[in-house]
PDB file of N, CA and C in Angstrom:
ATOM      1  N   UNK A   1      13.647 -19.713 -62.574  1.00  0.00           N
ATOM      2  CA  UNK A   1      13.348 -18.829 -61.484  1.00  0.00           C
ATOM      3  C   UNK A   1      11.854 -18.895 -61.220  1.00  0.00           C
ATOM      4  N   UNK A   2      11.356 -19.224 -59.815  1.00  0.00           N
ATOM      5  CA  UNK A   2      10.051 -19.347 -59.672  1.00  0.00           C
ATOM      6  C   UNK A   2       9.767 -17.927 -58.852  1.00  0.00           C
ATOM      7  N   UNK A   3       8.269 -17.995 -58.627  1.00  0.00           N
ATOM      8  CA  UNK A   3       7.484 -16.580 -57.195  1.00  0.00           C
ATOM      9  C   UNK A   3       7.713 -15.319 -58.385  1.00  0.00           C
ATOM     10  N   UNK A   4       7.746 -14.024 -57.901  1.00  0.00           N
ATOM     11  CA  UNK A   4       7.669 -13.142 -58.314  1.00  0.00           C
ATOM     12  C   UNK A   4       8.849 -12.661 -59.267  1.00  0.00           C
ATOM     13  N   UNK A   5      10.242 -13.174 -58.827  1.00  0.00           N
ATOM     14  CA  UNK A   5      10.948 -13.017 -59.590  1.00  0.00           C
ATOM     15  C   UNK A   5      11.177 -13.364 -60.705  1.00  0.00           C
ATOM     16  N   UNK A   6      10.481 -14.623 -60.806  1.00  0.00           N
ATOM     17  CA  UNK A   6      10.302 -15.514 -62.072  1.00  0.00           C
ATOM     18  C   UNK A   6       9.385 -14.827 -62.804  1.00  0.00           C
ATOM     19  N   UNK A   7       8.000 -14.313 -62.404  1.00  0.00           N
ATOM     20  CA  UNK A   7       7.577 -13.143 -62.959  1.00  0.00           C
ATOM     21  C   UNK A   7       8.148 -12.383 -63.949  1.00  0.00           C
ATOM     22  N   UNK A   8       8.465 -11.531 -63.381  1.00  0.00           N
ATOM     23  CA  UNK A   8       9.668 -10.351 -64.160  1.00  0.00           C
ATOM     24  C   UNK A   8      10.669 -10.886 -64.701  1.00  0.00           C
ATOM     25  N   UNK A   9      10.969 -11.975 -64.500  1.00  0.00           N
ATOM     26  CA  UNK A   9      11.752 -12.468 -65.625  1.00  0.00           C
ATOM     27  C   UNK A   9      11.399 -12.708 -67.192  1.00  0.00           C
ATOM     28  N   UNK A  10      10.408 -13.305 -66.854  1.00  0.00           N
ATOM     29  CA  UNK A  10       9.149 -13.624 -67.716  1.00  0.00           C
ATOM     30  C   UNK A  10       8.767 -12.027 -68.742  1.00  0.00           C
ATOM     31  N   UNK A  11       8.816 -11.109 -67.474  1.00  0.00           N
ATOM     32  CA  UNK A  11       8.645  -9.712 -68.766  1.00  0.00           C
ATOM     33  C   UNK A  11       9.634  -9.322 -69.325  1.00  0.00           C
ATOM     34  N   UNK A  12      10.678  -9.534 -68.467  1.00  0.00           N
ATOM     35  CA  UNK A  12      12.190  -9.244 -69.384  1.00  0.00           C
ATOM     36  C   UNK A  12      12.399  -9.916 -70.282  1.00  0.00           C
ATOM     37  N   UNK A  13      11.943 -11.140 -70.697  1.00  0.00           N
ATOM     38  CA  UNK A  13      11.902 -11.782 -71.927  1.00  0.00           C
ATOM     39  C   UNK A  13      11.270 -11.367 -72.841  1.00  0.00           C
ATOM     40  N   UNK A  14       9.926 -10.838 -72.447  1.00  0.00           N
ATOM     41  CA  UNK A  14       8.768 -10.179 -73.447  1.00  0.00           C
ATOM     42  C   UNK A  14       9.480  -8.803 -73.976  1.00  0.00           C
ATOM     43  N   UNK A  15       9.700  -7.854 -73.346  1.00  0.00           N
ATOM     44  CA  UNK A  15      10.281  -6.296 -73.122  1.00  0.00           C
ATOM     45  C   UNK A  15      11.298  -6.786 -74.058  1.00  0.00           C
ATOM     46  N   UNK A  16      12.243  -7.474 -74.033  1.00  0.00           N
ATOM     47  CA  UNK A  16      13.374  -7.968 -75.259  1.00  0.00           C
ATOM     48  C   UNK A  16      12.906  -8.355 -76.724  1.00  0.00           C
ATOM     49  N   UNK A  17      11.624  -9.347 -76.571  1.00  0.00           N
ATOM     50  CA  UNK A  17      10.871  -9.585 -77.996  1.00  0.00           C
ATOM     51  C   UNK A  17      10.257  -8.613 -78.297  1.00  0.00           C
ATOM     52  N   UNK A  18      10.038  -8.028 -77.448  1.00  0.00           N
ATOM     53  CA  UNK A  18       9.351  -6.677 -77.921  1.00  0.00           C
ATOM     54  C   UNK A  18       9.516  -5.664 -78.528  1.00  0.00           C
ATOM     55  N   UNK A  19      11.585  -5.458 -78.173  1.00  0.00           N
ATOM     56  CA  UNK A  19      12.213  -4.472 -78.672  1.00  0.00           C
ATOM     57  C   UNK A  19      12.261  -4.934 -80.365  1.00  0.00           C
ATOM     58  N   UNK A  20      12.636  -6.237 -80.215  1.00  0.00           N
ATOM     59  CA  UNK A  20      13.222  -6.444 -81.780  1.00  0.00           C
ATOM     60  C   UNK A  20      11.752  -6.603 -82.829  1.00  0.00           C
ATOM     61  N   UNK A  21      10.408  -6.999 -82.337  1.00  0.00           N
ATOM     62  CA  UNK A  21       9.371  -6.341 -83.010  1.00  0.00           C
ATOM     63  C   UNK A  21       9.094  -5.307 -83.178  1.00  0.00           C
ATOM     64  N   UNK A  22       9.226  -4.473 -82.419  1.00  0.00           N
ATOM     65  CA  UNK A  22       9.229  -3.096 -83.141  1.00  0.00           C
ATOM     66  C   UNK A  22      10.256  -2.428 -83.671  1.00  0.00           C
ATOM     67  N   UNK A  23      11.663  -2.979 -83.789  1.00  0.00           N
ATOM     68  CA  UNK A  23      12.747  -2.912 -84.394  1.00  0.00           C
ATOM     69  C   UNK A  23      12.761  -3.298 -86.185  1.00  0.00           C
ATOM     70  N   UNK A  24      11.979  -4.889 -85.803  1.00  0.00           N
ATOM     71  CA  UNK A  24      11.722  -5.580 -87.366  1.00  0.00           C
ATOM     72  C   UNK A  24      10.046  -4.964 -87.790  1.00  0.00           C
ATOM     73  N   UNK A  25       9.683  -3.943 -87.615  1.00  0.00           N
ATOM     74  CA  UNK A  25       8.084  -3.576 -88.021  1.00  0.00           C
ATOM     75  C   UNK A  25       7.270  -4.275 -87.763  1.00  0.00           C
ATOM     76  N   UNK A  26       7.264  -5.260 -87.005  1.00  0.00           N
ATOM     77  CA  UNK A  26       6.216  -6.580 -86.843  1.00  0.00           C
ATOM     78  C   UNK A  26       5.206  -5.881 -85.522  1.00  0.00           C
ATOM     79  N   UNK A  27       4.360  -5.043 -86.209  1.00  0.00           N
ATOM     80  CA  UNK A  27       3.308  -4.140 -85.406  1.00  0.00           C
ATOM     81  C   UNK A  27       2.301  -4.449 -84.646  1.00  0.00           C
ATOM     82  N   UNK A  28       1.851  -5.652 -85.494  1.00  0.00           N
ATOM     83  CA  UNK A  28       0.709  -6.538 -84.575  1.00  0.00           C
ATOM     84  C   UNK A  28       1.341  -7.443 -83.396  1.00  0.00           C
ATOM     85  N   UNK A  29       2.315  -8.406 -84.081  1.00  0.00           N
ATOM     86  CA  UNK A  29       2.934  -9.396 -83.207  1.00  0.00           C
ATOM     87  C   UNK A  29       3.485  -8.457 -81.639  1.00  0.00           C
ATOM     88  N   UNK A  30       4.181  -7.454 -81.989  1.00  0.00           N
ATOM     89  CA  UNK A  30       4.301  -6.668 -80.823  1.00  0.00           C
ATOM     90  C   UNK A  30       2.973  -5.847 -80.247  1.00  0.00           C
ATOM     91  N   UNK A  31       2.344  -5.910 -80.713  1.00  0.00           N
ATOM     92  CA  UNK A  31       0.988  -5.164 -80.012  1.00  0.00           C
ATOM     93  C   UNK A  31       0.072  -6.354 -78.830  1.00  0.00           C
ATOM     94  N   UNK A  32       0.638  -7.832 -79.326  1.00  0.00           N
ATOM     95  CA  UNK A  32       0.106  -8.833 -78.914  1.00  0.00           C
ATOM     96  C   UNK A  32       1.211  -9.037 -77.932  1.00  0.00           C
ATOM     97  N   UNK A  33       2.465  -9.211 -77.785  1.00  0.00           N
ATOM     98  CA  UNK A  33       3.649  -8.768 -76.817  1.00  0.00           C
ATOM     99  C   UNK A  33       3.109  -8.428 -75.669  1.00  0.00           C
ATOM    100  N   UNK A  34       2.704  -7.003 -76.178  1.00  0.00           N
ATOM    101  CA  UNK A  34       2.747  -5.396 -74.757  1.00  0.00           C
ATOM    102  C   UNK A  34       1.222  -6.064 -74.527  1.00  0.00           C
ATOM    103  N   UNK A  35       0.602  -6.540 -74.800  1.00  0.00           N
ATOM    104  CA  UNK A  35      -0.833  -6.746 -74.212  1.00  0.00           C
ATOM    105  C   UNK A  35      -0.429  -8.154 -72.817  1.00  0.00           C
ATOM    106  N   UNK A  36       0.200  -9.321 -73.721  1.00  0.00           N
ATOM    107  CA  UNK A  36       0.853 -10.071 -72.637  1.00  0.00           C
ATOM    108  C   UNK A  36       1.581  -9.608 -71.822  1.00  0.00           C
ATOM    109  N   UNK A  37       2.431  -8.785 -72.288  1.00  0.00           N
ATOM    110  CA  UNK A  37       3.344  -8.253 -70.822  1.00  0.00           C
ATOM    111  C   UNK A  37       2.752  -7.324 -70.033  1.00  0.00           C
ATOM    112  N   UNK A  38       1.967  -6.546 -70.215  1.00  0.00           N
ATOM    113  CA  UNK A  38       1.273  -6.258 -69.828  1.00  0.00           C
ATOM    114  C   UNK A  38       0.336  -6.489 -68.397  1.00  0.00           C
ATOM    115  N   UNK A  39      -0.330  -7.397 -68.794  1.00  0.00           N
ATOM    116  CA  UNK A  39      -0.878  -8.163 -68.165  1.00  0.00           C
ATOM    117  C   UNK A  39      -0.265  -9.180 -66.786  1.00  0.00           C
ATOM    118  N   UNK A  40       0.785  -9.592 -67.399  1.00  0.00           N
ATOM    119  CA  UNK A  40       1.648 -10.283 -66.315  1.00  0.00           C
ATOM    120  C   UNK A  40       2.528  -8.895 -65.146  1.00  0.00           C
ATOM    121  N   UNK A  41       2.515  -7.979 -66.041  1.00  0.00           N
ATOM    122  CA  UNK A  41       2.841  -7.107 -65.134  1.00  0.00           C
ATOM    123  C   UNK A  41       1.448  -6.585 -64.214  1.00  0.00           C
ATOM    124  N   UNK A  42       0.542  -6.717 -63.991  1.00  0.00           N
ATOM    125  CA  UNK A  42      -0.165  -6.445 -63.068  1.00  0.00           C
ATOM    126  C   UNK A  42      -0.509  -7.440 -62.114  1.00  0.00           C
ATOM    127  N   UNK A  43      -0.369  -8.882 -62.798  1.00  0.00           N
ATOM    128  CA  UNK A  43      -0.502  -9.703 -62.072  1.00  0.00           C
ATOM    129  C   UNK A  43       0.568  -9.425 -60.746  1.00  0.00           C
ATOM    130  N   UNK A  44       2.154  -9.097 -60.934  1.00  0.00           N
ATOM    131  CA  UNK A  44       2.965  -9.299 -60.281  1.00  0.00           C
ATOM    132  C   UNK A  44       2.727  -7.865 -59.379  1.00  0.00           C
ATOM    133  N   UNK A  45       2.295  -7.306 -59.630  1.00  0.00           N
ATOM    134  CA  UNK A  45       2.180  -5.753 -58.957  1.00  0.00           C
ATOM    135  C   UNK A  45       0.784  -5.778 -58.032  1.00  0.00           C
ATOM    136  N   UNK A  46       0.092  -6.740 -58.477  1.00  0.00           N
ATOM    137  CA  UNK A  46      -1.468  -7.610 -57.499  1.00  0.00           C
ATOM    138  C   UNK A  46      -1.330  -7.862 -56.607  1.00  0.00           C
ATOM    139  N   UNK A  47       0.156  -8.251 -56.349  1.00  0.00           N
ATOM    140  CA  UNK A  47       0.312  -8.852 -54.760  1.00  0.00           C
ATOM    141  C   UNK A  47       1.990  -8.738 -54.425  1.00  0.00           C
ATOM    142  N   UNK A  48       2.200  -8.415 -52.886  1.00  0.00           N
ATOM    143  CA  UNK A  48       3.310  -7.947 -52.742  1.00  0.00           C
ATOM    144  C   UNK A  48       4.507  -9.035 -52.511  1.00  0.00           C
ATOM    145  N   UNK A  49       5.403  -9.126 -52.961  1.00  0.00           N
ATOM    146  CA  UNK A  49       6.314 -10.126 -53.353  1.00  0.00           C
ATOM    147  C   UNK A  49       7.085 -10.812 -51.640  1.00  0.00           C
ATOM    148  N   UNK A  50       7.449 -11.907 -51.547  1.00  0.00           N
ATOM    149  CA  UNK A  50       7.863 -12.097 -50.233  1.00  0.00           C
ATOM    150  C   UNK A  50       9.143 -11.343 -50.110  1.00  0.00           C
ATOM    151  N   UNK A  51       9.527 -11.219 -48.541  1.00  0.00           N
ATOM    152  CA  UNK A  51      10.755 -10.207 -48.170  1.00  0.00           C
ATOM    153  C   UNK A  51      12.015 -10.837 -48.908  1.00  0.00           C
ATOM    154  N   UNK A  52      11.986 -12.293 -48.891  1.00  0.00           N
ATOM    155  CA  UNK A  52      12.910 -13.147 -48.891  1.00  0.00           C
ATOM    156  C   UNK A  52      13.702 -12.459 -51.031  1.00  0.00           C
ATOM    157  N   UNK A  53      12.898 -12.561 -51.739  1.00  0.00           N
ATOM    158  CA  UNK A  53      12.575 -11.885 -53.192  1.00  0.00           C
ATOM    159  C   UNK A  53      13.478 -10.862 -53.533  1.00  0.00           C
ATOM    160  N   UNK A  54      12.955  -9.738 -52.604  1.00  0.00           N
ATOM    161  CA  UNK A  54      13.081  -8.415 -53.206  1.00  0.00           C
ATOM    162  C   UNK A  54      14.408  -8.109 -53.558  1.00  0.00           C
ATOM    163  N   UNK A  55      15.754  -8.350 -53.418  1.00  0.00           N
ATOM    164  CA  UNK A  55      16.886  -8.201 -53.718  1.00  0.00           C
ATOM    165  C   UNK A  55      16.901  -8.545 -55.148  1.00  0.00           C
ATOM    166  N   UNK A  56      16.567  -9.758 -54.999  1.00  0.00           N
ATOM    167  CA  UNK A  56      16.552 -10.009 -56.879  1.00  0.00           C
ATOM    168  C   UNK A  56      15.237  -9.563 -57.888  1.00  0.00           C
ATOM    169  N   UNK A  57      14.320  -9.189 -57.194  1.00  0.00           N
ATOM    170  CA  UNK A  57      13.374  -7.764 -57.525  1.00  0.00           C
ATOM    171  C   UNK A  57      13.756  -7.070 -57.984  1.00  0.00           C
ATOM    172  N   UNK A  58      14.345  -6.409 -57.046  1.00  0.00           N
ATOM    173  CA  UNK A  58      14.817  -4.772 -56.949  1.00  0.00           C
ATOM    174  C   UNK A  58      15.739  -4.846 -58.616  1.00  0.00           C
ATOM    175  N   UNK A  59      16.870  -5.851 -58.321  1.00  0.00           N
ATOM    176  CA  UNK A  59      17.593  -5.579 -59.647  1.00  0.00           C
ATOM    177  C   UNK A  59      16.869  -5.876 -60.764  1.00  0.00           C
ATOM    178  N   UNK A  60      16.175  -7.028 -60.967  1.00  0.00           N
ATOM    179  CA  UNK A  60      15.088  -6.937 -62.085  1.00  0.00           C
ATOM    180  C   UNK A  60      14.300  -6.118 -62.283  1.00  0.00           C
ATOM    181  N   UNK A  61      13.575  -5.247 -61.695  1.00  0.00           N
ATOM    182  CA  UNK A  61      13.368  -3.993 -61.841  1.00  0.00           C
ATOM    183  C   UNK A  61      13.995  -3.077 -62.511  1.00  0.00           C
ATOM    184  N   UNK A  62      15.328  -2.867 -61.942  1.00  0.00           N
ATOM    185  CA  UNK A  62      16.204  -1.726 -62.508  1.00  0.00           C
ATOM    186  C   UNK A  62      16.346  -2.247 -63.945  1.00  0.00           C
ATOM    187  N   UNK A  63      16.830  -3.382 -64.278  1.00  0.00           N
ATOM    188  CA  UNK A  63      16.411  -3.859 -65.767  1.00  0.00           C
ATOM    189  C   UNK A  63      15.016  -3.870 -66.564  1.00  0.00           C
ATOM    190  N   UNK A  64      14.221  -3.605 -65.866  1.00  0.00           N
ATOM    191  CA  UNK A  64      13.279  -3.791 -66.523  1.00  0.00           C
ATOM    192  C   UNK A  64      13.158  -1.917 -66.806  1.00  0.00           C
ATOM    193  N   UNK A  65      13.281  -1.182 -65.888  1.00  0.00           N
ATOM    194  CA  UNK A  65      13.601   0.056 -65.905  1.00  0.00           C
ATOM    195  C   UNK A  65      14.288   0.813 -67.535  1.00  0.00           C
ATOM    196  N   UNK A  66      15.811  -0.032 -67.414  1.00  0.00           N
ATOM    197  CA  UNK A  66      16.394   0.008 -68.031  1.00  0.00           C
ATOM    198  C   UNK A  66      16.087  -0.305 -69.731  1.00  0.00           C
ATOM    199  N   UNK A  67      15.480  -1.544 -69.589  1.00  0.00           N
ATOM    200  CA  UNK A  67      14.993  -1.755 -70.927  1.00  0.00           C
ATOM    201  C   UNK A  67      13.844  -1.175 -71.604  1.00  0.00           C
ATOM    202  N   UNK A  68      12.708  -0.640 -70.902  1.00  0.00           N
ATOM    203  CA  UNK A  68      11.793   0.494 -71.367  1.00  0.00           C
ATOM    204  C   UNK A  68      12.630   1.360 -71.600  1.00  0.00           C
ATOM    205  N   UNK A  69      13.372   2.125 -70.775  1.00  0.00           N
ATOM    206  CA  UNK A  69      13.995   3.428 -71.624  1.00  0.00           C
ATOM    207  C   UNK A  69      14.549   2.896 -72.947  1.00  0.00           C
ATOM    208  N   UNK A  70      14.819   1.995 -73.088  1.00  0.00           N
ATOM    209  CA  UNK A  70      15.767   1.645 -74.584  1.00  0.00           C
ATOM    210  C   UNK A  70      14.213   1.754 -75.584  1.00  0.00           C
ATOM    211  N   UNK A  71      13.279   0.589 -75.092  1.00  0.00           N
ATOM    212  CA  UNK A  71      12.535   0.671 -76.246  1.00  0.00           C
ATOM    213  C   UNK A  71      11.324   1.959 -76.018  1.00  0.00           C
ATOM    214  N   UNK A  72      11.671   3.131 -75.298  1.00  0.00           N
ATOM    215  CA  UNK A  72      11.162   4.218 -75.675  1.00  0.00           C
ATOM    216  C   UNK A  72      11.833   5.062 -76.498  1.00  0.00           C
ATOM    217  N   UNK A  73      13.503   5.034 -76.358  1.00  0.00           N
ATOM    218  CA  UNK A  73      13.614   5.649 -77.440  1.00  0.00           C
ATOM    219  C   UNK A  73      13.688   5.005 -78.997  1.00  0.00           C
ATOM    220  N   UNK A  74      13.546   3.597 -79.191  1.00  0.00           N
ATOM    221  CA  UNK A  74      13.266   3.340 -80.869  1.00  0.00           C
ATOM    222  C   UNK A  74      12.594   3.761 -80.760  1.00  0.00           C
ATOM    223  N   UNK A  75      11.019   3.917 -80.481  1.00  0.00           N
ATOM    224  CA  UNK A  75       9.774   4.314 -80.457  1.00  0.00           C
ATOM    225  C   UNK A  75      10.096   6.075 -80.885  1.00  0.00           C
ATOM    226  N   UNK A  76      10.794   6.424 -80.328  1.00  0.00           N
ATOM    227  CA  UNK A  76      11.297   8.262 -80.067  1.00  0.00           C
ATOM    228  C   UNK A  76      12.098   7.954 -81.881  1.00  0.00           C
ATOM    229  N   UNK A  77      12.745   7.237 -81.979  1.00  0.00           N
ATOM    230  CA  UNK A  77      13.987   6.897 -83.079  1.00  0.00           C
ATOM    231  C   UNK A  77      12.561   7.010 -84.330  1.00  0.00           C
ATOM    232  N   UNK A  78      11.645   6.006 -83.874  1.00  0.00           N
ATOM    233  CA  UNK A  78      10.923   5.549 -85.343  1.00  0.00           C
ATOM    234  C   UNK A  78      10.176   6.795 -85.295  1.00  0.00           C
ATOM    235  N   UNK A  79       9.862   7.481 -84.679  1.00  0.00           N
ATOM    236  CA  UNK A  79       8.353   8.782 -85.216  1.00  0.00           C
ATOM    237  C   UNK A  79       9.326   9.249 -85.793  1.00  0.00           C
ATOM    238  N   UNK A  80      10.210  10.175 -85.471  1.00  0.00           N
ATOM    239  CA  UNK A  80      11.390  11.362 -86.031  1.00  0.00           C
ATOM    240  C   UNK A  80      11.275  10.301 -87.605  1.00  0.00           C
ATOM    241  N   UNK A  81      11.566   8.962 -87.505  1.00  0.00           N
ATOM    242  CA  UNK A  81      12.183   8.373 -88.818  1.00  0.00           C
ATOM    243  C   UNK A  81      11.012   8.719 -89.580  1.00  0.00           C
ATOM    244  N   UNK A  82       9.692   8.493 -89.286  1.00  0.00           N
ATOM    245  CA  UNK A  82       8.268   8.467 -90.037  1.00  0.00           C
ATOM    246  C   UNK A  82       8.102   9.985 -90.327  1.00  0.00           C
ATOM    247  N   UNK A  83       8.302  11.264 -89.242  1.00  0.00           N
ATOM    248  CA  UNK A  83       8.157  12.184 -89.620  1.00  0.00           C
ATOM    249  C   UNK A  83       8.687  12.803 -90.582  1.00  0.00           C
ATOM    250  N   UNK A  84       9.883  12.119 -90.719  1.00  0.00           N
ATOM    251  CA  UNK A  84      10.755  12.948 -91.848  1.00  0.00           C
ATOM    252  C   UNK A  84      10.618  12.522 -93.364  1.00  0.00           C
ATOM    253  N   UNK A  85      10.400  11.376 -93.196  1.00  0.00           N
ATOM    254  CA  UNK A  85       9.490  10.711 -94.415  1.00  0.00           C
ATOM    255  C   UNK A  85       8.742  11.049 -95.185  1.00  0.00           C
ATOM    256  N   UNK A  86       7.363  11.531 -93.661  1.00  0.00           N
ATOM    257  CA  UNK A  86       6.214  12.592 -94.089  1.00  0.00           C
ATOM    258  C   UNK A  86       6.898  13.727 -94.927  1.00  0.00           C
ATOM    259  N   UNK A  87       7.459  14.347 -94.246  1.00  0.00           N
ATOM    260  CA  UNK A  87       7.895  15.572 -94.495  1.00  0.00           C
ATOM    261  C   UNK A  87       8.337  15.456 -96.464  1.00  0.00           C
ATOM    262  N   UNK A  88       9.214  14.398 -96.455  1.00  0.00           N
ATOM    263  CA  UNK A  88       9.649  14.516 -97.923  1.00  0.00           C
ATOM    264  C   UNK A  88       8.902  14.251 -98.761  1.00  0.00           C
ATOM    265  N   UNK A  89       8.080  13.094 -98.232  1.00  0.00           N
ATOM    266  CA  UNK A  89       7.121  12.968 -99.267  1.00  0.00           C
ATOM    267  C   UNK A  89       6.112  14.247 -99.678  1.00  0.00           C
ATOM    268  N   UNK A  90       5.704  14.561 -98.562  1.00  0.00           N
ATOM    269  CA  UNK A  90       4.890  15.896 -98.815  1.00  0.00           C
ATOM    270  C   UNK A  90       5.842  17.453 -99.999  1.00  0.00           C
ATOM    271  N   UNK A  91       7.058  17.183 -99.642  1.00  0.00           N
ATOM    272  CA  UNK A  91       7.658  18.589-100.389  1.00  0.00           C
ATOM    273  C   UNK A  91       7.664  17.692-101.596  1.00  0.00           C
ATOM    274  N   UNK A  92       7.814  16.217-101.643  1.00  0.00           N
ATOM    275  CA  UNK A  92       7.764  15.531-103.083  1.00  0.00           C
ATOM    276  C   UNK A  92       6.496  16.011-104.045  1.00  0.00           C
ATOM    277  N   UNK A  93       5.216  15.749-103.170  1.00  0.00           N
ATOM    278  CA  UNK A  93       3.978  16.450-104.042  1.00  0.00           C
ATOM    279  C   UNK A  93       3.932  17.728-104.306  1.00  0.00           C
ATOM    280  N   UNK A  94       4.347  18.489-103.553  1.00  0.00           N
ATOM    281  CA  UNK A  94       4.389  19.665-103.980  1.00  0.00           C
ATOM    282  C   UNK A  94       5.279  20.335-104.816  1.00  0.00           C
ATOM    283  N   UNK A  95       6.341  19.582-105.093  1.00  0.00           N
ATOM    284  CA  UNK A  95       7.442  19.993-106.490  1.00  0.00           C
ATOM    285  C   UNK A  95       6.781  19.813-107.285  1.00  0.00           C
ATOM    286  N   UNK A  96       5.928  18.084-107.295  1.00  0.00           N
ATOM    287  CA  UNK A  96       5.355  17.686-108.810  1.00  0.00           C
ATOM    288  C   UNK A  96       4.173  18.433-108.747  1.00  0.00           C
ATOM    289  N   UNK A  97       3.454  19.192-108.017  1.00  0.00           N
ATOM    290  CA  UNK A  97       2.207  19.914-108.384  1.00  0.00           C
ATOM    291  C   UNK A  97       2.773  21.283-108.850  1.00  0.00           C
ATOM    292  N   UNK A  98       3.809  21.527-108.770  1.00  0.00           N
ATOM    293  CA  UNK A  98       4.406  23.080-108.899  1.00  0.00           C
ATOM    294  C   UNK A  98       5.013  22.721-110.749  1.00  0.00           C
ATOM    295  N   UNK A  99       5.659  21.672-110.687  1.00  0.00           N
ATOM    296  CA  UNK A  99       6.034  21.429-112.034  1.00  0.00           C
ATOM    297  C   UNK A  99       4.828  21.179-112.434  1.00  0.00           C
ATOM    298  N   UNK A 100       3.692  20.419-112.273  1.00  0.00           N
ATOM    299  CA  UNK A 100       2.842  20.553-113.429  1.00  0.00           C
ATOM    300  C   UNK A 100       1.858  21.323-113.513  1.00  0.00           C
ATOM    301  N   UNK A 101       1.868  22.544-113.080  1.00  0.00           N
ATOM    302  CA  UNK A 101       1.373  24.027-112.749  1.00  0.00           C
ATOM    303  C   UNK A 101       2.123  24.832-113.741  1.00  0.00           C
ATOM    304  N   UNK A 102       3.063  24.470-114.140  1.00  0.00           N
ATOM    305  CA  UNK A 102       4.236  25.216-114.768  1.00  0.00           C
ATOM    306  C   UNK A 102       4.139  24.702-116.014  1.00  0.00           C
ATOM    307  N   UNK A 103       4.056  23.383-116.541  1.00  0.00           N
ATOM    308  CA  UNK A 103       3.731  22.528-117.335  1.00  0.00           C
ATOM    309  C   UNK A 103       3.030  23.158-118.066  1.00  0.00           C
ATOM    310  N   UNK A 104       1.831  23.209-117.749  1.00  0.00           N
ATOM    311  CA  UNK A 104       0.463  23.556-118.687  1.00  0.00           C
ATOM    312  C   UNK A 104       0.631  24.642-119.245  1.00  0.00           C
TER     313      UNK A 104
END
């Protein structure tokens, strides 16, 4: 797919590697991702796409739409996962500071 649509195709590929890096913890490699996609997304938003395009735009769009909401909520999925983590670990120190308060 060439012109603008080929574009966004191009991010829908990234937006997909992107999901499964931050799926597999690979934090940098996806930080280097969203900086490329990124980027190509302004390129394509720089200039307005020909009339002839926009149909197959429009639906690449709605996918592209579509696939941010997905990888906003892992993103939504992983804090809750990290917070709760926090959370145990923290009541973890504080049992063992309470037992060895008790200890002595």
């Amino acid at each position: 797919m060439r012109g603008a649509a080929g574009g966004l195709a191009r991010v829908l590929e990234q937006t997909a590697s992107l999901h499964r890096l931050v799926a597999g913890g690979a934090w940098e490699a996806a930080a280097a991702v969203e900086a490329e996609r990124r980027g190509l997304l302004e390129q394509f938003f720089a200039v307005p796409p020909p009339a002839a395009e926009l149909p197959a735009i429009l639906a690449q769009l709605r996918e592209l739409i579509e696939a941010n909401e997905r990888l906003i909520e892992l993103g939504a999925q992983l804090r809750r996962r990290t917070a709760q983590e926090s959370q145990q670990a923290t009541m973890g120190r504080r049992a063992v500071r309470a037992y060895a308060g008790q200890a002595g």
